[in-house]
Protein backbone atom coordinates (compact mmCIF):
# COMPACT_ATOMS: atom_id res chain seq x y z
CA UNK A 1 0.00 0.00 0.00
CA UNK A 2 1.58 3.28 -0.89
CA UNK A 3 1.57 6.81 1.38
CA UNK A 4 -0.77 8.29 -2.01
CA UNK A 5 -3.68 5.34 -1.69
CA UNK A 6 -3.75 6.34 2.26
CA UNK A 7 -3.84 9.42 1.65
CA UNK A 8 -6.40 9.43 -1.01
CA UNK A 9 -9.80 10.87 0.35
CA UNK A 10 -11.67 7.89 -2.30
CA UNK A 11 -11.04 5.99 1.05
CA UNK A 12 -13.96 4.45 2.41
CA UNK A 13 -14.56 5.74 6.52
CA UNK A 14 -14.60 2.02 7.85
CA UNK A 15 -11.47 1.53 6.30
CA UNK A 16 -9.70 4.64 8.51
CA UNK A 17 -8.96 4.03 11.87
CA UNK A 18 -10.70 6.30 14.55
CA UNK A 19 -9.10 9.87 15.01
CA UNK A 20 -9.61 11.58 18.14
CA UNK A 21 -9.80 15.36 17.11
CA UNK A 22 -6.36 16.70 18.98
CA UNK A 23 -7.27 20.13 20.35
CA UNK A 24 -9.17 21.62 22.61
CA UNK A 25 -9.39 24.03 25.07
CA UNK A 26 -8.00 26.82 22.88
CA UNK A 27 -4.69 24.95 21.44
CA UNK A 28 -4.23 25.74 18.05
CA UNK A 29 -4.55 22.79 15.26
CA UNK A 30 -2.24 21.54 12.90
CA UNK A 31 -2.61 20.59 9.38
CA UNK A 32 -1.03 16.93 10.08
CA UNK A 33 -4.03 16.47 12.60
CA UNK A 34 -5.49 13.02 10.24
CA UNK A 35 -2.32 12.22 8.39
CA UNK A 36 -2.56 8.67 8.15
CA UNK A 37 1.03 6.06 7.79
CA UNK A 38 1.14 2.19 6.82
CA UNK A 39 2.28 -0.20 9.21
CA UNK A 40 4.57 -3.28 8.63
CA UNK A 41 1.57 -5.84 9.11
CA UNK A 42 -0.53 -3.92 6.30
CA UNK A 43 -2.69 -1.49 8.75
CA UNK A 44 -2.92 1.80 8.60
CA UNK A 45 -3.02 3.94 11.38
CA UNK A 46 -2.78 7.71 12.78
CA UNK A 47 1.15 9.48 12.57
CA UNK A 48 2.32 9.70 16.74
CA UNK A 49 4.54 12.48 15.82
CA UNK A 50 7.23 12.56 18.42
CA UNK A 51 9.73 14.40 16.60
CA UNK A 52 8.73 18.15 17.03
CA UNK A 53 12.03 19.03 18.49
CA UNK A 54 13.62 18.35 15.37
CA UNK A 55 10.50 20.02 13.06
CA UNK A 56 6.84 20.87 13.88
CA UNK A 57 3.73 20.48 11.86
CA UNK A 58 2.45 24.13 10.25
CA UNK A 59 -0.67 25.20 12.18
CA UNK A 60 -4.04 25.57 10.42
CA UNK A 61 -3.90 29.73 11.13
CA UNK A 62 0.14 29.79 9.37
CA UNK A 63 -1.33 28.00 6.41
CA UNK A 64 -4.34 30.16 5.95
CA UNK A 65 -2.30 33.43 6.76
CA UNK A 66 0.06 32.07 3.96
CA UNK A 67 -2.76 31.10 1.57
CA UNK A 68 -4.32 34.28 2.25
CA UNK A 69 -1.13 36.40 1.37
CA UNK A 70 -0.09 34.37 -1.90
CA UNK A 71 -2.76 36.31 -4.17
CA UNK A 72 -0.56 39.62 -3.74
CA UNK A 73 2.62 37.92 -3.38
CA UNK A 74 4.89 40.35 -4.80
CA UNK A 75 8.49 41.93 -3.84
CA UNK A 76 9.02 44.28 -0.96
CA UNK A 77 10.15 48.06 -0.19
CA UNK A 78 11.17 48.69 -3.88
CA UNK A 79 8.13 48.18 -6.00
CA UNK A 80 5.40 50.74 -5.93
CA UNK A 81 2.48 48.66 -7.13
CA UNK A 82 -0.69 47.95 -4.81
CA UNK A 83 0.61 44.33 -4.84
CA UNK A 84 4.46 45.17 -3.60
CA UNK A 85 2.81 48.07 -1.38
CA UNK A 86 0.63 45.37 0.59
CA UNK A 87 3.32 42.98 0.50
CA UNK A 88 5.66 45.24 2.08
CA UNK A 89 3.43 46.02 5.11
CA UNK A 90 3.26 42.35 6.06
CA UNK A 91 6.19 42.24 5.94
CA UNK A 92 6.71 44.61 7.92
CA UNK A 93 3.95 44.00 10.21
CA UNK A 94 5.72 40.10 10.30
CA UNK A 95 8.58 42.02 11.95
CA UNK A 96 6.83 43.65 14.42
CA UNK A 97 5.08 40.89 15.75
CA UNK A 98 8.31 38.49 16.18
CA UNK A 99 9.83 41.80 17.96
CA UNK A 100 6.71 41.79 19.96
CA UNK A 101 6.86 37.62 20.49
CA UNK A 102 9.88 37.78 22.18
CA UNK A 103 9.47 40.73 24.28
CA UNK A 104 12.31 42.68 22.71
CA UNK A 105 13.10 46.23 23.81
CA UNK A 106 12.21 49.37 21.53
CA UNK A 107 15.59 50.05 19.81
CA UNK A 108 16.24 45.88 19.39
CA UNK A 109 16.58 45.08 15.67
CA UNK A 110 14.46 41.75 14.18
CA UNK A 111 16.50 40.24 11.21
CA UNK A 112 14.79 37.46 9.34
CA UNK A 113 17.37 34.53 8.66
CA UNK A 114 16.86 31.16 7.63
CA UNK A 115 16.33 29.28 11.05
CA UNK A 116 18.62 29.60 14.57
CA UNK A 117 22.04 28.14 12.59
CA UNK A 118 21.35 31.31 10.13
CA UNK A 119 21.16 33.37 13.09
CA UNK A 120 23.73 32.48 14.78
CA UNK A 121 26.11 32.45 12.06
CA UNK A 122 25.01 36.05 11.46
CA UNK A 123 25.77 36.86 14.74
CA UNK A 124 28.90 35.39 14.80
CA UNK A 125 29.66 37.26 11.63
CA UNK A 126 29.45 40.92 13.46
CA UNK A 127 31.58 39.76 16.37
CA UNK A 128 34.06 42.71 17.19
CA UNK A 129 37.38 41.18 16.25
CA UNK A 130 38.59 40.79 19.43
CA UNK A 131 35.48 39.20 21.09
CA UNK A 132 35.22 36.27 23.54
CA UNK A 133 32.82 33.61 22.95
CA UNK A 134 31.99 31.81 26.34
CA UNK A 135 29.65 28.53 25.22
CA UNK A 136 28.92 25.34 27.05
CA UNK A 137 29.69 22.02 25.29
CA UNK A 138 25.92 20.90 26.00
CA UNK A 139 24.95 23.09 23.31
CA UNK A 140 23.14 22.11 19.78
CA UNK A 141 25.36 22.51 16.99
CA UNK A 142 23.92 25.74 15.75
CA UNK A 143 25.36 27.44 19.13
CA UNK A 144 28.47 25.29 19.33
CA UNK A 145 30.63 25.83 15.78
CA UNK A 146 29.89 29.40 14.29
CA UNK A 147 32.04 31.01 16.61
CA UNK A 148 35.95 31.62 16.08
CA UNK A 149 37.99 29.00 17.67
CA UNK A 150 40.74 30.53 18.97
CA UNK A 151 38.56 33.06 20.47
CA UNK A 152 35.64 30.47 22.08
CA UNK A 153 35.83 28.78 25.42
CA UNK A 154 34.10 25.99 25.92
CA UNK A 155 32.63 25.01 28.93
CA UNK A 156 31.91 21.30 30.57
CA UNK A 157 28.35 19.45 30.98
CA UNK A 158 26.70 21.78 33.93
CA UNK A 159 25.27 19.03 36.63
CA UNK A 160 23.02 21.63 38.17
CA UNK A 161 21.61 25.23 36.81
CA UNK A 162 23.90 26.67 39.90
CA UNK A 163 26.76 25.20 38.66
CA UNK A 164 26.21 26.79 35.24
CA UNK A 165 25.87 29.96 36.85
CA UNK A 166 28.88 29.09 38.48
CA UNK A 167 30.86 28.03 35.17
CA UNK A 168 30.17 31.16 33.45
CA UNK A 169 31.15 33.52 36.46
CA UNK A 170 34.87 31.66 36.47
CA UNK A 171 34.90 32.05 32.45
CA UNK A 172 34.30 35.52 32.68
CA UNK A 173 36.34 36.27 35.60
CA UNK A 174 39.50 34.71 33.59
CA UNK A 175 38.60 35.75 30.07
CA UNK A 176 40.98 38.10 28.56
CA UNK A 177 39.99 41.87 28.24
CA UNK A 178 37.48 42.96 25.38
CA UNK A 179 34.00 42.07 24.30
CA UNK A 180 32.75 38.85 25.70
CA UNK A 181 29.76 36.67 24.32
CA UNK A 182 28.21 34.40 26.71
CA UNK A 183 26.08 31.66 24.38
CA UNK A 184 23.41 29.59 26.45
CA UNK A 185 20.60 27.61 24.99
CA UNK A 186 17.04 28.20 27.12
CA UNK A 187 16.06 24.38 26.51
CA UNK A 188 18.24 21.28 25.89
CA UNK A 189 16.95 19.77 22.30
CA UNK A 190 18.21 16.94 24.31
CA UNK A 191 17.23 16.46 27.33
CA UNK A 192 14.83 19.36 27.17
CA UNK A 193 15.78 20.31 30.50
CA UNK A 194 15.56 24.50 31.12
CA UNK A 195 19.16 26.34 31.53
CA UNK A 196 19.03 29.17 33.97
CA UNK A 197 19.30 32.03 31.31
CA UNK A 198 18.19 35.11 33.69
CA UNK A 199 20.72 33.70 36.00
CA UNK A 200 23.65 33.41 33.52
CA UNK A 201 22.19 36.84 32.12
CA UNK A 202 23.02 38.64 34.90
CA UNK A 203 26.15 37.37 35.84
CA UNK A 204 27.23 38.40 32.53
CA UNK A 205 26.17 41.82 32.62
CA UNK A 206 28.21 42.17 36.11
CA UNK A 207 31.36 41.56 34.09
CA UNK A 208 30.12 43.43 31.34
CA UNK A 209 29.69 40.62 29.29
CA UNK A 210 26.65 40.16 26.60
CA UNK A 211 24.46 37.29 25.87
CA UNK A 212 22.86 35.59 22.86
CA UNK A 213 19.69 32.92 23.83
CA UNK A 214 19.51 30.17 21.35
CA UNK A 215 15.58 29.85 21.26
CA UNK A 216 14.95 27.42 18.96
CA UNK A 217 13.51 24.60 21.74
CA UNK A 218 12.09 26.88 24.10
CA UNK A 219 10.03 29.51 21.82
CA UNK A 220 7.63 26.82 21.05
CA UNK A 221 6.83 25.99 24.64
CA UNK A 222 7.08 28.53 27.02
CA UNK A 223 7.15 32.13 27.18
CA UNK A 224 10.53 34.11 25.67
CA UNK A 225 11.01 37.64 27.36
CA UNK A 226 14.41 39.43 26.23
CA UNK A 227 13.91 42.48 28.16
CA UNK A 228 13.00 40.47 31.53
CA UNK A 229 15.34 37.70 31.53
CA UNK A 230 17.87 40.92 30.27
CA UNK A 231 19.62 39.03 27.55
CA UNK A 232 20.92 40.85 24.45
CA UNK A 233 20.36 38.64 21.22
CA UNK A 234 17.73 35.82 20.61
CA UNK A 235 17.93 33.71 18.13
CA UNK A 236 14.74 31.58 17.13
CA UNK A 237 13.47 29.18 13.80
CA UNK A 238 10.19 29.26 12.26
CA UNK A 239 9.83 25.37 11.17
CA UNK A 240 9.90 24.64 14.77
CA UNK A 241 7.26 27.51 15.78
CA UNK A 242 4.54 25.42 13.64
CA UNK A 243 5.91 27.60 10.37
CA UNK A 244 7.92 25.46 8.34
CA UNK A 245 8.39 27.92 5.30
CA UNK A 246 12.04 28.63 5.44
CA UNK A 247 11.90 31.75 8.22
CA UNK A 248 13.99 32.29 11.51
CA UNK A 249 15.37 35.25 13.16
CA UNK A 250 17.68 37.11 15.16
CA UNK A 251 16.55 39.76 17.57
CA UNK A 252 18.25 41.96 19.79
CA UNK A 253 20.61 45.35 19.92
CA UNK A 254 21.69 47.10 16.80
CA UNK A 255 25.19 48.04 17.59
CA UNK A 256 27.21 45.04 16.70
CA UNK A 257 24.67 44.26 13.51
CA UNK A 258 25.65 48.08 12.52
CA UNK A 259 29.19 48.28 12.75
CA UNK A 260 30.03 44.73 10.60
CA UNK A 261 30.04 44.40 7.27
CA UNK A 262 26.76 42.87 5.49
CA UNK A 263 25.44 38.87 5.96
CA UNK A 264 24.90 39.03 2.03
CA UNK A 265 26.25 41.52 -0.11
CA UNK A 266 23.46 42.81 -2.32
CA UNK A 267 20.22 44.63 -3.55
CA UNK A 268 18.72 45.79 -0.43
CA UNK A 269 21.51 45.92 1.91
CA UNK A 270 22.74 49.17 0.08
CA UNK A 271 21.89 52.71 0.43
CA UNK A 272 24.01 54.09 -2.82
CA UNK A 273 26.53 52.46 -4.73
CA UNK A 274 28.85 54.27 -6.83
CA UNK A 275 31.38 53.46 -9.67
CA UNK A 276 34.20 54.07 -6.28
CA UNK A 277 31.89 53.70 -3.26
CA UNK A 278 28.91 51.59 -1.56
CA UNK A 279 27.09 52.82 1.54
CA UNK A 280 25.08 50.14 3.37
CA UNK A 281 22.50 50.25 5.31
CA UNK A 282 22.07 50.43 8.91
CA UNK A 283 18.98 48.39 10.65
CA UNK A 284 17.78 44.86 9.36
CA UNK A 285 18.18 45.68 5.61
CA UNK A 286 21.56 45.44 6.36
CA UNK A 287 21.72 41.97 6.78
CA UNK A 288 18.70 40.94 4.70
CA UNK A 289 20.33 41.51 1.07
CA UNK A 290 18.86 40.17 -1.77
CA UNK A 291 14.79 39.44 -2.44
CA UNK A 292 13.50 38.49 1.36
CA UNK A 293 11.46 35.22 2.38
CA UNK A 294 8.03 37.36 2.94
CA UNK A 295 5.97 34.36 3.02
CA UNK A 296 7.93 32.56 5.30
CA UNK A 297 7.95 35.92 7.53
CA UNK A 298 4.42 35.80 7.19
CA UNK A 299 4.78 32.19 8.11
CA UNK A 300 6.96 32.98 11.35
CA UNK A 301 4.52 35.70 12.52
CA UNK A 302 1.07 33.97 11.93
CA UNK A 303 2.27 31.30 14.22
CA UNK A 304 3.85 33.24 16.66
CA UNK A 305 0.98 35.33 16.93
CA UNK A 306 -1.39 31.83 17.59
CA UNK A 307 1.31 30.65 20.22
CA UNK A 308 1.12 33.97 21.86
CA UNK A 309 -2.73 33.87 22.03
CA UNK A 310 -3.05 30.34 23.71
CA UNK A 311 0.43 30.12 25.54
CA UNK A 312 -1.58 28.76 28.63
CA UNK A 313 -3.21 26.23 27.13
CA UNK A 314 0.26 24.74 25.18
CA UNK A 315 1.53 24.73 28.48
CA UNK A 316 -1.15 22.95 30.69
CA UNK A 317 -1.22 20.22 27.26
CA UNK A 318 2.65 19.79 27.04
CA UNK A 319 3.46 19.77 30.91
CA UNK A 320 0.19 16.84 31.28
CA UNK A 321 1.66 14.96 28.50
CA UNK A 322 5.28 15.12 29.57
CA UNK A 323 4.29 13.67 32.83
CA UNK A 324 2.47 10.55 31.54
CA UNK A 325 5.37 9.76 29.61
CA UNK A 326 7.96 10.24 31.91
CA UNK A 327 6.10 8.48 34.63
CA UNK A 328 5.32 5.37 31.90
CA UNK A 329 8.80 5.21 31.20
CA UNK A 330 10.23 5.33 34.41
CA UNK A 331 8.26 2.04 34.98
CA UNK A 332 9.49 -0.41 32.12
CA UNK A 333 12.65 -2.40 32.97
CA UNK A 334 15.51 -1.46 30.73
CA UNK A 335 14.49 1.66 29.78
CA UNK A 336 16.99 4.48 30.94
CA UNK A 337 15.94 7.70 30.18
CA UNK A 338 19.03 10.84 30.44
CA UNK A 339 19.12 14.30 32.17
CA UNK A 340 21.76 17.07 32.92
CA UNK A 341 20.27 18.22 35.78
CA UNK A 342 18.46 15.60 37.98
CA UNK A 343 15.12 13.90 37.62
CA UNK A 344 13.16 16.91 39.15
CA UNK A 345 14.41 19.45 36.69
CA UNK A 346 12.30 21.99 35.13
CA UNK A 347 12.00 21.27 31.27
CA UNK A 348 9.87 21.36 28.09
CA UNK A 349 8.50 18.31 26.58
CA UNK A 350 11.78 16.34 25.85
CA UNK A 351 12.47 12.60 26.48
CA UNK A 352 15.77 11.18 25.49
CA UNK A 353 15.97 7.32 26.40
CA UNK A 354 17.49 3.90 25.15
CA UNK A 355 16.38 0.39 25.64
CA UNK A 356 19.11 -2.37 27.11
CA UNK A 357 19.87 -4.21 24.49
CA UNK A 358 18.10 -2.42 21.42
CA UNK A 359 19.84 -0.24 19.22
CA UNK A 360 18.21 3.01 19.23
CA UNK A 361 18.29 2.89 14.89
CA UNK A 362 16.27 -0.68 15.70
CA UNK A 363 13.91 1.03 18.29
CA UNK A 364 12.80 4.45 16.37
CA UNK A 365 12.82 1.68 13.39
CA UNK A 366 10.29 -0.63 14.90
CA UNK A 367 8.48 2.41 16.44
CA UNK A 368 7.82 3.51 12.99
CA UNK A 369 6.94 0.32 11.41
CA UNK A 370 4.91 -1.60 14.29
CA UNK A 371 3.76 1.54 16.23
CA UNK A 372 3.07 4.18 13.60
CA UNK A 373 5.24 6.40 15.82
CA UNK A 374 7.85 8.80 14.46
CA UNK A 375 10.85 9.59 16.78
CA UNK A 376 14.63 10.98 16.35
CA UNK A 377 17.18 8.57 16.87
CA UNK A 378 21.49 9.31 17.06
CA UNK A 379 23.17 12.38 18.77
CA UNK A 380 20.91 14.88 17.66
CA UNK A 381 23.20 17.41 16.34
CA UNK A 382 24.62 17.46 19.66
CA UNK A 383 27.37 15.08 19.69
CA UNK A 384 28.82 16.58 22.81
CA UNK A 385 26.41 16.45 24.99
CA UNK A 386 24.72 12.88 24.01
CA UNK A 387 28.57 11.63 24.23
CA UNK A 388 28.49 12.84 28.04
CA UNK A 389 24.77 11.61 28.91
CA UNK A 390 25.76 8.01 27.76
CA UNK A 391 29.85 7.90 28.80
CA UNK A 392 28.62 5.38 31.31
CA UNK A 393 27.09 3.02 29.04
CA UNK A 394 29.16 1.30 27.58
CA UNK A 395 26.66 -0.25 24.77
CA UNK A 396 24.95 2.77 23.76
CA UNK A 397 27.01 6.01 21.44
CA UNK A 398 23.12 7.01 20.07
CA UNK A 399 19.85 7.46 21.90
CA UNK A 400 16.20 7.96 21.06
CA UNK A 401 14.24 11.04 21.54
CA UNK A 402 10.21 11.29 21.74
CA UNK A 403 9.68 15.17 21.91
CA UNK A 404 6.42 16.15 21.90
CA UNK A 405 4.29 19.22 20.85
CA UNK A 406 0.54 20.33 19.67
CA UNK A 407 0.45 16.91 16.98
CA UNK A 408 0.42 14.76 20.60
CA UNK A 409 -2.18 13.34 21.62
CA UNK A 410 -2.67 11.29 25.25
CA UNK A 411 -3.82 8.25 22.77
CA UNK A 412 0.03 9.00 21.49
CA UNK A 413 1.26 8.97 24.45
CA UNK A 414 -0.04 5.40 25.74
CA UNK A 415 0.61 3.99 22.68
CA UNK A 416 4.38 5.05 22.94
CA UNK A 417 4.60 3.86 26.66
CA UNK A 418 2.99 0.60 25.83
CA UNK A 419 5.22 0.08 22.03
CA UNK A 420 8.47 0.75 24.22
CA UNK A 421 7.40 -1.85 27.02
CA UNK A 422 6.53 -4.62 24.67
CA UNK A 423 10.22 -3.66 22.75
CA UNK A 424 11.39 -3.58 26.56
CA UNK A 425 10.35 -7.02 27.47
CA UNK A 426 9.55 -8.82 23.56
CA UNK A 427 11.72 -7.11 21.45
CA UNK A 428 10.15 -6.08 18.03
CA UNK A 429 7.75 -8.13 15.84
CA UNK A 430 10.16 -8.48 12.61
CA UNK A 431 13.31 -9.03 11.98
CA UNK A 432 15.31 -5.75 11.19
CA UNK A 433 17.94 -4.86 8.34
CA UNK A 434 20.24 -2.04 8.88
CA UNK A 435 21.70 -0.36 5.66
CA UNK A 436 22.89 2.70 4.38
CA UNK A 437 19.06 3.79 4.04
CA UNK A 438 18.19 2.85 7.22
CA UNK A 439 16.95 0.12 9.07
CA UNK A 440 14.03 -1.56 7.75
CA UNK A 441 11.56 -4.46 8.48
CA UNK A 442 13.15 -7.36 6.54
CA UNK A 443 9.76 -8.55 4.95
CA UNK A 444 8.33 -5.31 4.94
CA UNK A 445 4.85 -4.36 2.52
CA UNK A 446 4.79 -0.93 2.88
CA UNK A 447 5.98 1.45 -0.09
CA UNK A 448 7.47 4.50 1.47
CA UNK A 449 8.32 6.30 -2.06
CA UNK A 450 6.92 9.50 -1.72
CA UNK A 451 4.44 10.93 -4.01
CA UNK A 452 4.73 12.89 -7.05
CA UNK A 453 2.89 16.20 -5.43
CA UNK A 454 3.25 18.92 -8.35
């Protein structure tokens, strides 16, 4: 059976499983909310999408705030057609509302990028030459490599969010003279486990030091204030805000954005060029050279604007969820499940486990194939940190992470408790081949090519 013939809506009702409808109580919907996947034994059954850490389903309001802009789709701030004029002011508009998202100050600057990794390389790129970069090793990727290397200290795994405090104190206190970056992420996108960012904040600011938040995990789940938690650059990505059209950002003071040289050299970025001379631009043009991403702008701000409106509510749903899981999992035999901080940790909805005995490729295989479940498995562009969660095992270099979000349901939930119990204690159903595509069901029916969709 193919993913088109599911898909297809010729399908009869009786031959669709059941579907509880996933929100209510004010949380938002996503499009993905009846997206139907084949199982190994020829069933069908709802996606368990546990892999919104990595990428989230677009909400219904981002698609119809995208749908509704794509009849005057047209450039921006250098066309003077009604099309490019209403263009421009949601674009604009998209702007303000990220500023307004992340409670950034008056004079802070909102520069669309790509995702957090485009961010963060753009911040990077207007470091003052002889600038610092304090950053713990527990970071993801996107916060770990941009910065210069002989300039970047890197600190150990914290064990506690005092000792992280701690860490970054000593850093500073023995970091050579000059501009100083301290780099923290506000949730682990592997343990999900919170990092004290007001804390660090202000211990940077007493050694005149300045801070960047790496967003990306905790945006999506709980509130992001830069002018109370006092930091001085957030960086944040749209495709895991529910927005997945190609839009992040980086927001926070103008100085440092002003005085480097543009991200991309270009149309846009330029206030006159002459046969001997170019004049850029100061404020977000600056950085934003060449035809913008306006839908995926639009994209970023619809959703931010839905999160905003029922924060509560994703909270409440998340926090309820996270709890059943963690308390299902911490009752199956074999199953260790990984934190920085200690079990009673305050974090977003982030599990990170293995099974004794079970590859993690072979579990988020079998989870996908028996289960109808869709999990990360490996280091999770964190190779750092996931080598220091499982030094003491001597069996496991990868993990699997269920990370959950508005496509969750509590049916989800049970049925991942109950498909990693029954791997726990059985093991899985079918034999397994790994390869270089993956690991796969060695008789397996289903037909995975994706569709032709244009």
């Amino acid at each position: 059976m193919s993913i088109l013939s599911i898909l297809e809506p010729s399908q009869t009702a009786a031959a669709r499983p059941a579907v509880t409808r996933r929100f209510t109580g004010g949380i938002p919907a996503t499009v993905a909310t009846d997206l139907l996947v084949p199982l190994a034994d020829g069933r069908v059954t709802d996606y368990a999408n546990f892999d919104h850490g990595a990428s989230a389903p677009c909400l219904e309001s981002v698609r119809a705030a995208v749908e509704a802009a794509l009849p005057s789709y047209a450039s921006v701030h250098r066309g003077n057609g009604y099309a490019s004029r209403i263009t421009t002011q949601w674009y604009e508009r998209a702007r303000a509302e990220v500023h307004a998202f992340v409670g950034a100050r008056s004079d802070d600057q909102v520069v669309f990028t790509r995702q957090t990794t485009d961010a963060l390389n753009l911040l990077a790129r207007c470091l003052p030459s002889n600038a610092t970069v304090i950053v713990f090793e527990t970071e993801h990727h996107a916060a770990l490599l941009p910065w210069p290397a002989e300039r970047t200290v890197r600190l150990a795994a914290p064990d506690s969010p005092a000792s992280a405090v701690s860490a970054v104190a000593n850093a500073l206190r023995e970091a050579p003279e000059g501009p100083r970056l301290v780099v923290v992420t506000g949730a682990s996108n592997v343990t999900g486990e919170i990092f004290p960012v007001a804390e660090i904040a202000a211990v940077a600011k007493a050694h005149g030091a300045r801070i960047c938040l790496d967003a990306a995990q905790l945006a999506p789940h709980r509130v992001v204030d830069i002018a109370a938690l006092e930091v001085d650059w957030v960086a944040l990505s749209g495709h895991k805000l529910y927005a997945p059209y190609g839009a992040g950002a980086l927001v926070g003071r103008a100085d440092w954005l002003n005085a480097a040289n543009p991200y991309l050299a270009g149309g846009g970025a330029t206030s006159a060029v002459t046969g001997d001379t170019t004049v850029w631009n100061e404020g977000p043009s600056r950085h934003e050279g060449g035809s913008p991403n306006v839908i995926g702008a639009i994209a970023l701000a619809a959703a931010c604007a839905a999160i905003s409106k029922h924060r509560d509510a994703i909270e409440q749903h998340e926090q309820f969820l996270l709890g059943r899981l963690r308390d299902g999992l911490a009752n199956i035999p074999g199953v260790k499940t990984y934190s920085l901080f200690g079990h009673d940790a305050d974090r977003v909805g982030t599990v990170t486990f293995t099974i004794e005995g079970l590859t993690s490729t072979l579990v988020s295989a079998a989870l996908s194939a028996e289960y109808g479940i869709g999990v990360r498995d490996g280091k999770f562009c964190a190779h750092l940190l996931t080598g220091h969660l499982l030094a003491g095992d001597p069996t496991s270099s990868t993990a699997v992470r269920a990370s959950l979000g508005l496509g969750v349901t509590r049916e989800h939930v049970e049925r991942l408790i109950e498909a990693i119990r029954t791997l726990a204690t059985k093991g899985p159903k079918s034999a397994y081949l790994e390869s270089a595509e993956g690991c796969q069901p060695v008789t397996d029916p289903r037909d995975l090519t994706a569709p032709q969709i244009w």
